[in-house]
Protein backbone atom coordinates (compact mmCIF):
# COMPACT_ATOMS: atom_id res chain seq x y z
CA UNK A 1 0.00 0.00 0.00
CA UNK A 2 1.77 3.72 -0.91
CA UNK A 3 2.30 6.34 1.33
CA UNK A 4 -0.24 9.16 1.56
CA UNK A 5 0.28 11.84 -0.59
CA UNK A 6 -0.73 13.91 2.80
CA UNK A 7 -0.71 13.35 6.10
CA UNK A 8 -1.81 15.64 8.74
CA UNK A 9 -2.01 14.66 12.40
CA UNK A 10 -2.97 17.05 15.33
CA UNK A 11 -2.22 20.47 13.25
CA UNK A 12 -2.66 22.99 15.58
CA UNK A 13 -2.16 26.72 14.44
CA UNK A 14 -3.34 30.01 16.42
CA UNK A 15 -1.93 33.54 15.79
CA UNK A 16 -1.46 36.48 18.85
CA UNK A 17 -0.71 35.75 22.19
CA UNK A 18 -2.98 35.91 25.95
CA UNK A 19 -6.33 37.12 25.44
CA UNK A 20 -6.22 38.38 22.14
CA UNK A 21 -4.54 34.55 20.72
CA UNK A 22 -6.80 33.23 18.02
CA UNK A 23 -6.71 29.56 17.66
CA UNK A 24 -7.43 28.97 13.98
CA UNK A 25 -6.86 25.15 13.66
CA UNK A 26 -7.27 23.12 16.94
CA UNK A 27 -5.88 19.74 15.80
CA UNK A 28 -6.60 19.00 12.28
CA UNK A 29 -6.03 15.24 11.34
CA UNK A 30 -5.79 14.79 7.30
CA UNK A 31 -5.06 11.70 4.78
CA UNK A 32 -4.84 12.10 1.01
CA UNK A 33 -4.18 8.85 -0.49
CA UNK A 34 -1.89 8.62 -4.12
CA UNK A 35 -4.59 9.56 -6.51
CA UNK A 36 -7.33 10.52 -4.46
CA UNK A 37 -9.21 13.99 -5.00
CA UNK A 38 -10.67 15.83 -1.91
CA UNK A 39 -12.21 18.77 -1.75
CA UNK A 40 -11.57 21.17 1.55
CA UNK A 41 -14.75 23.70 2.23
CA UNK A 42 -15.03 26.08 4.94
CA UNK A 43 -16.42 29.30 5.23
CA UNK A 44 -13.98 32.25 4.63
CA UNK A 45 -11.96 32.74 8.02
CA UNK A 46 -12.02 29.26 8.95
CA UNK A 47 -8.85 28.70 8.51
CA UNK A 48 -8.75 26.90 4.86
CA UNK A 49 -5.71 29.14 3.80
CA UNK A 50 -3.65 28.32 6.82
CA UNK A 51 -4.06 24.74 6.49
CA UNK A 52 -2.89 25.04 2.85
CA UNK A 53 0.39 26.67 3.40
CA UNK A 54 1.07 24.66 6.31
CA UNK A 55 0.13 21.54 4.11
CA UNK A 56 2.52 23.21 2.01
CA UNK A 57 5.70 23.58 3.45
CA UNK A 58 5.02 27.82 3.21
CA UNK A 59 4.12 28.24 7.23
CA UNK A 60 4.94 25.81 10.44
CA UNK A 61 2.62 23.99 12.65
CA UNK A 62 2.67 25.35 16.52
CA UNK A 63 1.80 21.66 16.93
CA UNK A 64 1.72 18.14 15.37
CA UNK A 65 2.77 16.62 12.01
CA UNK A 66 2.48 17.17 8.47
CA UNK A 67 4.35 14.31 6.09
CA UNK A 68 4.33 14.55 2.48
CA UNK A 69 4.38 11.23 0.02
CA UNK A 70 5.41 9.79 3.68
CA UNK A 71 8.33 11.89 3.92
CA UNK A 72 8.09 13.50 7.42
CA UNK A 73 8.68 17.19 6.92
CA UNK A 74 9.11 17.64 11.37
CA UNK A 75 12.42 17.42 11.57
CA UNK A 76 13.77 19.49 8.49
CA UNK A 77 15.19 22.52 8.50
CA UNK A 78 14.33 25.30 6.21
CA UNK A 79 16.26 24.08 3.03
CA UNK A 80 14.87 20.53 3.96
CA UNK A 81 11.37 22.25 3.43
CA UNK A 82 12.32 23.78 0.33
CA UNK A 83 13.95 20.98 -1.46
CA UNK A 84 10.63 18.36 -0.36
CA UNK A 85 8.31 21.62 -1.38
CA UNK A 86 9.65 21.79 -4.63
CA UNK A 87 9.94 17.91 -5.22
CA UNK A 88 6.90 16.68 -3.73
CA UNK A 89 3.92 19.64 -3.92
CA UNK A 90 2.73 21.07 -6.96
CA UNK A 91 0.65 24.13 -6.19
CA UNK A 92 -2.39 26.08 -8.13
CA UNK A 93 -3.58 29.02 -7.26
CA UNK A 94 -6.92 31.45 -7.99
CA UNK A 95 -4.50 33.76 -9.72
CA UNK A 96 -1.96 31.98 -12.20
CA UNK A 97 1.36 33.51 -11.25
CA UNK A 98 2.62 32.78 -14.71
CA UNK A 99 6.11 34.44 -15.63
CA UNK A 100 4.86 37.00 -17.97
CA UNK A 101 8.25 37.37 -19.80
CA UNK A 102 8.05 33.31 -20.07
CA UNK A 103 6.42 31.85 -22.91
CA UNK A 104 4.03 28.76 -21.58
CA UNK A 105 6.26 26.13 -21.96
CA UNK A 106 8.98 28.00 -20.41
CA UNK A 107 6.54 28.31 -17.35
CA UNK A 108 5.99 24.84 -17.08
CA UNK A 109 9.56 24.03 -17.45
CA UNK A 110 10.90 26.69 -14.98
CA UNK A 111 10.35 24.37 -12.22
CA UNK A 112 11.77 21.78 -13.48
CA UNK A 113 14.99 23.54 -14.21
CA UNK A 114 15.43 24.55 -10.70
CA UNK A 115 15.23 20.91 -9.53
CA UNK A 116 18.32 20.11 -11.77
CA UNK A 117 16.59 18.39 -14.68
CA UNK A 118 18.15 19.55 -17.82
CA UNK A 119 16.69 21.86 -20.27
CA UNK A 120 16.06 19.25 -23.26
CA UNK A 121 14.27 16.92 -20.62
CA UNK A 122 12.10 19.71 -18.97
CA UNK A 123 10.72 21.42 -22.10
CA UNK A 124 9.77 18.15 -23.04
CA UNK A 125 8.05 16.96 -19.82
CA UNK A 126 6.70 20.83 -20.65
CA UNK A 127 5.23 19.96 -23.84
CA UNK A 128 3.69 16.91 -22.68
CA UNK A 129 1.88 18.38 -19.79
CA UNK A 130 0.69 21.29 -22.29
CA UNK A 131 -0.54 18.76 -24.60
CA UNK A 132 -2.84 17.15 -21.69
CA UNK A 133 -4.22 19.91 -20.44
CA UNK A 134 -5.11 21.01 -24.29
CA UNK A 135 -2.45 23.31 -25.08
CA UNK A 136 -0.18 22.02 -27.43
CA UNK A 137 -0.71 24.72 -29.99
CA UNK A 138 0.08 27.56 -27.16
CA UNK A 139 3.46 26.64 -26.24
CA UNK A 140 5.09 29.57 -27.50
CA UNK A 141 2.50 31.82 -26.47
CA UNK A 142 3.61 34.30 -23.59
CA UNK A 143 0.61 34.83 -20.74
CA UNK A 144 -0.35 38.08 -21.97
CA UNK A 145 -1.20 36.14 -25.52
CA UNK A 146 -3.40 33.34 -23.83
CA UNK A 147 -6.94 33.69 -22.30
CA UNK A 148 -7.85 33.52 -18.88
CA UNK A 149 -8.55 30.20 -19.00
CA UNK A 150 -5.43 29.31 -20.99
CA UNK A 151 -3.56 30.92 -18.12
CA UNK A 152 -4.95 28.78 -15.42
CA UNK A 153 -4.13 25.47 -17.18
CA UNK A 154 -0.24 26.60 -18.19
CA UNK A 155 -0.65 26.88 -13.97
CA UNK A 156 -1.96 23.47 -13.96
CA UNK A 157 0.54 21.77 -16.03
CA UNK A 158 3.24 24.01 -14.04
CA UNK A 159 1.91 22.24 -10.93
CA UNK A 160 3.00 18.81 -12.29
CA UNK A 161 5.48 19.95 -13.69
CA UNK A 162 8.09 17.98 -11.46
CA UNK A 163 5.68 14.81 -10.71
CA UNK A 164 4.88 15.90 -7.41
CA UNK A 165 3.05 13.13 -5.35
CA UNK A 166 0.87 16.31 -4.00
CA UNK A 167 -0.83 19.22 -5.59
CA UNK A 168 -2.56 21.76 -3.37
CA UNK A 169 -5.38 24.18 -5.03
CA UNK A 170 -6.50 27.11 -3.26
CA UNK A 171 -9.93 28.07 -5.29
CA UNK A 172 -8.57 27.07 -8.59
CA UNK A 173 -11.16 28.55 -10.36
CA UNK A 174 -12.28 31.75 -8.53
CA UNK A 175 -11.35 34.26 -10.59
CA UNK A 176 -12.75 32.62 -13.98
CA UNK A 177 -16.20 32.71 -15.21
CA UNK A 178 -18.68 29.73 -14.79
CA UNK A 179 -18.09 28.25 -17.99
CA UNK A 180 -14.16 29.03 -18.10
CA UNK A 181 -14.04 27.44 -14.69
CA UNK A 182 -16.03 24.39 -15.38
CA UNK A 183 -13.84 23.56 -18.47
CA UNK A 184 -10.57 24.50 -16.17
CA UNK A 185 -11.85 22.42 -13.78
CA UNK A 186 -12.42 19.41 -15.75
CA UNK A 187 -8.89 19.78 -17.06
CA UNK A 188 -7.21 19.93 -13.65
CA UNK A 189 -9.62 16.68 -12.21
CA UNK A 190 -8.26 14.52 -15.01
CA UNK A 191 -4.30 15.80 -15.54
CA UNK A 192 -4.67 14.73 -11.95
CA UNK A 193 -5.89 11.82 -12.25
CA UNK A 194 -3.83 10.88 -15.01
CA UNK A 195 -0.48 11.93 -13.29
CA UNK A 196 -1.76 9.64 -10.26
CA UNK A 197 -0.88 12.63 -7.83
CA UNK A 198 -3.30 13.46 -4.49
CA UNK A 199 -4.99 16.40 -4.54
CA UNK A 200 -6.75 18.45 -1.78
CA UNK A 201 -8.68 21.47 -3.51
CA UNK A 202 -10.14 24.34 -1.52
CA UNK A 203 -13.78 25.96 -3.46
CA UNK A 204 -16.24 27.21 -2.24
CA UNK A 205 -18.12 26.03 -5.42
CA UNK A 206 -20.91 23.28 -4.11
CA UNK A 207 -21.33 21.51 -7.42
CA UNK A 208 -17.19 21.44 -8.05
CA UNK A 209 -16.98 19.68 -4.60
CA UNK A 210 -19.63 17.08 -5.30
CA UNK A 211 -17.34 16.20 -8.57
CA UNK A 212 -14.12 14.83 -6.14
CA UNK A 213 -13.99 12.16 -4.55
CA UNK A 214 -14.46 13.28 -1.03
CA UNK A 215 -15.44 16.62 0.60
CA UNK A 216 -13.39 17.83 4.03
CA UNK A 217 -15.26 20.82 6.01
CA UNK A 218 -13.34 22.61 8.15
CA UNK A 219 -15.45 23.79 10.86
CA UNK A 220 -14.37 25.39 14.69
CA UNK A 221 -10.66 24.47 13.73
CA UNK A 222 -11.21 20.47 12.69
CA UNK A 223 -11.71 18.80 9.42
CA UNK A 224 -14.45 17.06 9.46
């Protein structure tokens, strides 16, 4: 049986200190299996945001564990973090946070290239992942060329871009319109399937949750 692709057990995460201290998560416990698709709702201030950058690698637990692909990430220090963050999560975002001077399949290969893989290798990994997310005939196109929607899936295949055995989305779609987002949406469920990565994917969209495989809701600082 593999590894999770996450584990999280007894995240605990408050900001401030004496009376004004706000516990935001009060012991979250987590699995995403390989391949598995869960979708994290809570309402805004809940503490959704927090428990994806500390799922992350980008922010530290006051308390318990977080191991990625079964790689504890407890006892490393910051470059540790970096180097299993960069290997092992592949992150979207609502906004794409493409490289506008970058054409697409420099953006997807970027990655890549900091993780040592050679430039021949990459931009064809690059390619490939453009190709599955239906992009094939954009891979010279810079972000300012490509749609809104083209945007966010050059941010999906950038995601994969190194295999990671995690990919983190925090409302994916949220700044897209219905339609865009349903065919964005579509595109990132089966690259994700396909690549065979876990995915936990924060929306606030009802009918996209329904669509995964599971549904988390964080409520009063669990997951539930």
């Amino acid at each position: 049986m593999s590894e999770p692709a996450l584990a999280l057990s007894g995240v605990k995460k408050g900001y401030g200190a004496g009376a004004q201290r706000i516990e935001v998560l009060r012991g979250v416990t987590l699995a995403v299996a390989a391949g598995e698709i869960v979708a994290l709702v809570a309402p805004s201030g809940a503490g959704k945001s927090t428990l994806l950058q500390i799922a992350g690698l980008l922010d530290r637990a006051d308390a318990g564990g977080v191991a990625i692909g079964g790689r504890d990430a407890a006892g490393l220090d910051e470059a540790g973090r970096t180097a299993l963050r960069r290997s092992g999560i592949g992150f979207v975002y609502q906004f794409h946070h493409l490289l506008p001077e970058f054409s697409a399949v420099e953006n997807v290969a970027m990655p890549q290239w900091a993780a040592g893989t050679a430039r021949p290798a990459a931009e064809a990994r690059a390619r490939a992942l453009l190709e599955s997310v239906g992009l094939g005939h954009r891979v010279g196109h810079r972000p300012a060329e490509l749609s809104g929607g083209e945007q966010q899936r050059v941010a999906v295949a950038r995601a994969l871009a190194n295999r990671p055995a995690l990919i983190l989305a925090d409302e994916p779609t949220g700044n897209l319109d219905p339609e865009t987002a349903e065919r964005v949406f579509a595109v990132l469920l089966g690259v994700v399937r396909e690549e065979g990565a876990g995915a936990l994917i924060a929306t606030h969209n009802p009918d996209l949750a329904a669509r995964m495989d599971r549904v988390v809701r964080l409520r009063d600082g669990l997951a539930l």
